[in-house]
Protein backbone atom coordinates (compact mmCIF):
# COMPACT_ATOMS: atom_id res chain seq x y z
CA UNK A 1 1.85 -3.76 -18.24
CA UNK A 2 -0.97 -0.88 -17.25
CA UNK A 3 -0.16 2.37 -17.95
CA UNK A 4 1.99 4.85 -15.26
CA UNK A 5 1.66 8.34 -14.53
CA UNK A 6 2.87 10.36 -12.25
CA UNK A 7 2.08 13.95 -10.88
CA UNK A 8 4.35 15.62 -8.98
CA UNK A 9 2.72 18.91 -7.15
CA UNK A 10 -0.69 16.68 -6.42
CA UNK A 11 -1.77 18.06 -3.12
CA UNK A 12 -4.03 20.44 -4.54
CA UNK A 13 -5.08 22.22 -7.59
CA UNK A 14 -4.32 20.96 -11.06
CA UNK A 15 -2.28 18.75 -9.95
CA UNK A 16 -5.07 16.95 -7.08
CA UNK A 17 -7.31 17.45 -10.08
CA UNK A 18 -4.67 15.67 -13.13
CA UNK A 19 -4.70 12.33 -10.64
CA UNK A 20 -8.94 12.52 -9.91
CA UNK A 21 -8.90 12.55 -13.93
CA UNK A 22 -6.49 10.26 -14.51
CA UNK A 23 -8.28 7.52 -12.10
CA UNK A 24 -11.69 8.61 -13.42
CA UNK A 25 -10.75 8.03 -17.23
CA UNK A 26 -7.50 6.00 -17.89
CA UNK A 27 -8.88 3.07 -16.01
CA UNK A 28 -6.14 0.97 -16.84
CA UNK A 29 -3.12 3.56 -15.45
CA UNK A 30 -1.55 3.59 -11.74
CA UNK A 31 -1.22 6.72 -10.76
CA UNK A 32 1.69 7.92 -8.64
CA UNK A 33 0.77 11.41 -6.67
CA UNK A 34 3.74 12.89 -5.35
CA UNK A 35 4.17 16.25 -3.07
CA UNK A 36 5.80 17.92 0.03
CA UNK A 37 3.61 17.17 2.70
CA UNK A 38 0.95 14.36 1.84
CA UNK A 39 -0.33 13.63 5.40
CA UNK A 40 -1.58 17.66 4.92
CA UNK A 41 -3.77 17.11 2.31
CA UNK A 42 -7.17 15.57 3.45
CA UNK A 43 -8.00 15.50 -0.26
CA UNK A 44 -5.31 13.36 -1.42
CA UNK A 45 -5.46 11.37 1.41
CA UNK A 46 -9.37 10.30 0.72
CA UNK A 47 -8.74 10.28 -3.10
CA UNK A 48 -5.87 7.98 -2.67
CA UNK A 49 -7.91 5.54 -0.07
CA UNK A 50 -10.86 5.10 -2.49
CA UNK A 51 -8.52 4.01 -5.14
CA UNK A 52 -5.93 2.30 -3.19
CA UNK A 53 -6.17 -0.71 -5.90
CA UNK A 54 -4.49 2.20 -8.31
CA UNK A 55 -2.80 4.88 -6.51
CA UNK A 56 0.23 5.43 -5.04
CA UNK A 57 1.45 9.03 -2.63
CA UNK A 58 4.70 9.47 -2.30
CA UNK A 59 6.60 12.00 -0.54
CA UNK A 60 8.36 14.90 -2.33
CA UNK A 61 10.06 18.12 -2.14
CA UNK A 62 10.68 19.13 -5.23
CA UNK A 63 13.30 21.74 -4.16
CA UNK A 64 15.47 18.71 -3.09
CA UNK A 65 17.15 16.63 -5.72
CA UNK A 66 18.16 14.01 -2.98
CA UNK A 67 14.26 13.30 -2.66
CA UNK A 68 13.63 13.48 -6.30
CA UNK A 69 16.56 10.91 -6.65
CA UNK A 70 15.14 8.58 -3.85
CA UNK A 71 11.43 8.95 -5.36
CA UNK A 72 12.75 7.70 -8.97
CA UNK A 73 14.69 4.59 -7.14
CA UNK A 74 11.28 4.03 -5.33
CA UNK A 75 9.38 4.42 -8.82
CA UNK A 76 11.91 1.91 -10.45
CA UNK A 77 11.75 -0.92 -7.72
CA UNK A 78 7.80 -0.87 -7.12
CA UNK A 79 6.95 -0.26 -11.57
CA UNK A 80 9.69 -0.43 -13.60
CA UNK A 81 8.86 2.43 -15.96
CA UNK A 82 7.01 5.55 -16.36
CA UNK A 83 4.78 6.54 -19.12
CA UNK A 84 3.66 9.84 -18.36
CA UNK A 85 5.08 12.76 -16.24
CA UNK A 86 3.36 16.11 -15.22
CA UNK A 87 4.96 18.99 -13.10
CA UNK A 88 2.27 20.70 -11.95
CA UNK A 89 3.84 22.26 -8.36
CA UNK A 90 4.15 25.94 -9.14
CA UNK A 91 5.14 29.15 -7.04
CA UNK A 92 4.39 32.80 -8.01
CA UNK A 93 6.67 34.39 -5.37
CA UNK A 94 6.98 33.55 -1.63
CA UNK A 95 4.98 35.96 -0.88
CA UNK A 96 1.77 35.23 -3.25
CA UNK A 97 1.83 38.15 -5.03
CA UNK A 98 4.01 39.04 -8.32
CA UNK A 99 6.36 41.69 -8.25
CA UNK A 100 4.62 45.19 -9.60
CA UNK A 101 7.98 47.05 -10.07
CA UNK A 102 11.82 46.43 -9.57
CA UNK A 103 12.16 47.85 -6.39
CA UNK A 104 9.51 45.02 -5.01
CA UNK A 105 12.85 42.07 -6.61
CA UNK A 106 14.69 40.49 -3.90
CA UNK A 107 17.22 37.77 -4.96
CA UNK A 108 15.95 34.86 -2.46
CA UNK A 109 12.31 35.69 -3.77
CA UNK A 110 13.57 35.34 -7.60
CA UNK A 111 16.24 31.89 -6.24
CA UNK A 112 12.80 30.75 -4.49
CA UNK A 113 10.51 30.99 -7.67
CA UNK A 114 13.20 29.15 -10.18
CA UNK A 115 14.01 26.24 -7.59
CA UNK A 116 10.26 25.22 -7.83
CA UNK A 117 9.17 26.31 -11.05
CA UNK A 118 12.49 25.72 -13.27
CA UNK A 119 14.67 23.77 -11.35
CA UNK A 120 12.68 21.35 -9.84
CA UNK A 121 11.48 20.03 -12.91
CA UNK A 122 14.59 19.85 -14.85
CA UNK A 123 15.84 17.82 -12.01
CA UNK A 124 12.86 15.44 -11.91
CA UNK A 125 13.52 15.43 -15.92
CA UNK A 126 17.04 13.98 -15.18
CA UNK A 127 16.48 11.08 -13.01
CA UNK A 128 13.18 9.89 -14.33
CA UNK A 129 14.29 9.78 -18.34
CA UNK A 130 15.46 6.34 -17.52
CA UNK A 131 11.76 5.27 -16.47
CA UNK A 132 10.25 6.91 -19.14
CA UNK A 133 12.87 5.74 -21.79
CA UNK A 134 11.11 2.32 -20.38
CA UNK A 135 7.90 3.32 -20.94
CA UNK A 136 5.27 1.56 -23.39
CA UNK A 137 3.98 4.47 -24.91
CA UNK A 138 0.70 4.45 -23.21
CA UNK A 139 -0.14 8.33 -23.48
CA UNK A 140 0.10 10.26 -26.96
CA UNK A 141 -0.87 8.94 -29.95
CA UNK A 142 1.60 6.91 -31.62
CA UNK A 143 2.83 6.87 -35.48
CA UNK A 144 3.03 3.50 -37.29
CA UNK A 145 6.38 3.89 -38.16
CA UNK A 146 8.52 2.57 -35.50
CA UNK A 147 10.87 4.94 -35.53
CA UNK A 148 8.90 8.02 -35.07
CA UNK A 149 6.86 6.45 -32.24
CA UNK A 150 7.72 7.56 -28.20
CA UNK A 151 8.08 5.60 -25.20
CA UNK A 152 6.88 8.26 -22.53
CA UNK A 153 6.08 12.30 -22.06
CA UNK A 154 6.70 15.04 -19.84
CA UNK A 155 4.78 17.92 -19.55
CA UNK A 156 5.40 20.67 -18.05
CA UNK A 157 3.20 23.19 -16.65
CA UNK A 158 4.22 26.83 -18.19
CA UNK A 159 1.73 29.99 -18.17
CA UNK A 160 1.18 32.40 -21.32
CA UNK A 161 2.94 35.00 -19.25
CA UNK A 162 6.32 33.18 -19.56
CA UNK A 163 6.17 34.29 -23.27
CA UNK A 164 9.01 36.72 -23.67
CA UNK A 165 7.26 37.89 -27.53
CA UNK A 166 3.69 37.49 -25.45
CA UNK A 167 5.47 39.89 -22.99
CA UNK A 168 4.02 43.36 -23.16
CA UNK A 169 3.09 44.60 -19.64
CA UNK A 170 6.34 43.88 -17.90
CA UNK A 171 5.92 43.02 -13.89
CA UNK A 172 6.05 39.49 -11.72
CA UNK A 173 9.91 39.10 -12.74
CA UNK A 174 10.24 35.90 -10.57
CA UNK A 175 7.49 34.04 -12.03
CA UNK A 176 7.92 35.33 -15.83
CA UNK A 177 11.34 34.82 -15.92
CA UNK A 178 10.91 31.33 -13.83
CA UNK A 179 8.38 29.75 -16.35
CA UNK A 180 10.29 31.34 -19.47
CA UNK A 181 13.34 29.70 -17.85
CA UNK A 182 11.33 26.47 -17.57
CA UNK A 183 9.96 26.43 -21.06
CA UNK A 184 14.09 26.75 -22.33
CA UNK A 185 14.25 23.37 -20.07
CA UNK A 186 11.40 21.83 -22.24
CA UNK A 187 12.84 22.80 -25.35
CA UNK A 188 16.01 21.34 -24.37
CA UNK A 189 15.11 18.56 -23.20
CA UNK A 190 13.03 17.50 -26.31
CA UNK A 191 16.18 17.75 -28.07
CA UNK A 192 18.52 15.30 -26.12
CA UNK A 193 15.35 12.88 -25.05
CA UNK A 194 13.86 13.06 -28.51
CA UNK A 195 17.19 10.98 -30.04
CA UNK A 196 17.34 7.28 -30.12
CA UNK A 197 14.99 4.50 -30.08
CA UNK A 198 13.09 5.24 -26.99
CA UNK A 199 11.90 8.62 -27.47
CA UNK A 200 10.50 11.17 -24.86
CA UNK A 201 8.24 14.03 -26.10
CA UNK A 202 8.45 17.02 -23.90
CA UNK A 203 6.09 19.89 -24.05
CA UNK A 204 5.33 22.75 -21.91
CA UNK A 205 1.15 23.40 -21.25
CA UNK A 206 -0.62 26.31 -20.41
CA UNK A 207 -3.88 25.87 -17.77
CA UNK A 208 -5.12 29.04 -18.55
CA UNK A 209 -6.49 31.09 -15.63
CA UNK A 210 -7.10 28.56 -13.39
CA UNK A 211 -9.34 29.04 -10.03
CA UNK A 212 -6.40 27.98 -7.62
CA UNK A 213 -4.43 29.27 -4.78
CA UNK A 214 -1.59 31.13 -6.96
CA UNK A 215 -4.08 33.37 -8.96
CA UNK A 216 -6.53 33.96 -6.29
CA UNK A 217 -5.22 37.63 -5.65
CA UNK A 218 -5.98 38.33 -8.87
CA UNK A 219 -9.89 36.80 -9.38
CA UNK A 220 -11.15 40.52 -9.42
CA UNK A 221 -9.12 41.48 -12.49
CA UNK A 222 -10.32 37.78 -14.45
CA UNK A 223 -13.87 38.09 -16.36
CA UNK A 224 -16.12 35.19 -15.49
CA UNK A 225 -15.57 33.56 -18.25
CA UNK A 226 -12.07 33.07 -18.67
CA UNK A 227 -11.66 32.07 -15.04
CA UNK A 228 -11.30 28.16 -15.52
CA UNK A 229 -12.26 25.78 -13.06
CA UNK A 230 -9.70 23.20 -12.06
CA UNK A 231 -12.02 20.39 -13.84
CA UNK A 232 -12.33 22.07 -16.92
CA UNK A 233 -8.50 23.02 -17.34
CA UNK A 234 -7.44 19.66 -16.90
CA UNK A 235 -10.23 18.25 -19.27
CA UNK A 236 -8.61 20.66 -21.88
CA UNK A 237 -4.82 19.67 -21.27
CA UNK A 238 -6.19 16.30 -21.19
CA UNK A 239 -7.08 16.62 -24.52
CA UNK A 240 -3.97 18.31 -25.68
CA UNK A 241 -1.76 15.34 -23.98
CA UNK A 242 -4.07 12.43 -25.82
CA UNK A 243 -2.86 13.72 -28.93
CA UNK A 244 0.57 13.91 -28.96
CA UNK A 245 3.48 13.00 -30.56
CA UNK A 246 7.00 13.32 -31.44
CA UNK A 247 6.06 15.98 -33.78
CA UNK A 248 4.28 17.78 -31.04
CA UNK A 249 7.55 17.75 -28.73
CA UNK A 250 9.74 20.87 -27.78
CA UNK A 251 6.35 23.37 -27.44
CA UNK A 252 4.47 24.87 -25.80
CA UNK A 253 0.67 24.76 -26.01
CA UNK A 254 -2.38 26.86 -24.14
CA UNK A 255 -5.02 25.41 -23.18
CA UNK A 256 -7.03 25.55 -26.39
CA UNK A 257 -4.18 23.71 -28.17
CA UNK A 258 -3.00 26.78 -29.70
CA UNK A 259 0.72 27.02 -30.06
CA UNK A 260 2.28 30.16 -27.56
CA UNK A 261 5.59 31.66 -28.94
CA UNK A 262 8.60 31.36 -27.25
């Protein structure tokens, strides 16, 4: 059976750009593009019509586990299984700028932030583990020895500034605390889904700073050469995701495939 992967958060961004790769350069995998509002991206709407043969948009709010729970029994019924998973939708405060001091912290902001960036992933972790736990391995690279070999991955998309020992300017509490938050769900996760037979590796990756809507206030601060463009990111994760393995799981990686401490 081809290989499946599915983005969730593919309207735009890395994630629009994960499924143009992913159809460009694993042409053997269906690819399953999931977000809020589909009928509002024109992008995903052409992409997905040019590769009908291959591609698949479904509707989903990540903030909602009812949809995510609906999507999976969708998922199951039209492929069976899931080899690959990437969380891509990401939020860096309702508002679109971080937080410069405490007195800028609301608690709906912060409760905003960690639905998306935190939440919303574990929960898509927890009903598609049986579809991965299905999977045939297709993504990785796999270990002769049966036992150490993995039947699917999740990755999910962290930033360096969700280090708490990379932590040394302080600020954007909603976002640093919701992707430090998120990369506790990875580790966990690679714990309980790395036992057994059919193993899940779970990592959390780093884009780097990526020319997208979330860091666009801050383009003037970026030098030219470390602003990434969407292409270019994803090549590099790319990269980082062909060459995993259960040895890999429970980290997290920057773009460069350097390790970034917890």
């Amino acid at each position: 059976m081809a290989a499946v992967a599915l983005v969730q958060g593919a309207s735009r961004g890395l994630g629009f750009e994960f499924c143009r790769y992913l159809l460009l350069n694993k042409s053997q995998a269906a690819v399953i593009a999931t977000c809020r509002n589909p009928e509002a991206s024109q992008h995903l709407t052409a992409l997905s019509a040019q590769h009908a043969d291959r591609m698949t948009v479904l509707k989903l709010d990540v903030s909602r586990e009812d949809d995510i729970k609906r999507t999976a029994e969708r998922v199951k019924a039209a492929f069976g299984k899931v080899d690959l998973i990437i969380n891509s939708s990401a939020m860096l405060h309702p508002s679109g700028k971080g937080e410069t001091s405490l007195r800028d912290v609301s608690a709906q902001a912060i409760i905003s932030t960690l639905t998306t960036n935190t939440v919303g992933p574990l929960v898509m972790a927890k009903y598609f583990a049986p579809l991965l736990q299905k999977g045939s391995g297709a993504f990785g690279q796999q270990f002769p020895e049966k036992e150490k070999q993995h039947s699917g991955i999740i990755v999910n998309m962290t930033a360096r500034v969700g280090s708490i020992g990379d932590n040394a300017f302080g600020g954007w509490y909603s976002y640093r605390m919701s992707k430090a938050a998120l990369n506790m769900a990875t580790r966990n996760l690679s714990i309980e889904l790395g036992r057994g037979r059919s193993k899940i590796v779970c990592v959390s990756l780093h884009p780097g700073t990526v020319n997208t809507d979330l860091s666009r206030p801050y383009h003037r601060n970026v030098p030219k050469d470390k602003l990434f463009s969407t292409e270019y990111s994803v090549q590099c994760l790319m990269k980082i995701i062909d060459t995993l393995n259960i040895d890999k799981t429970g980290k997290a990686y920057a773009w460069d495939n350097t390790e970034i401490p917890w």
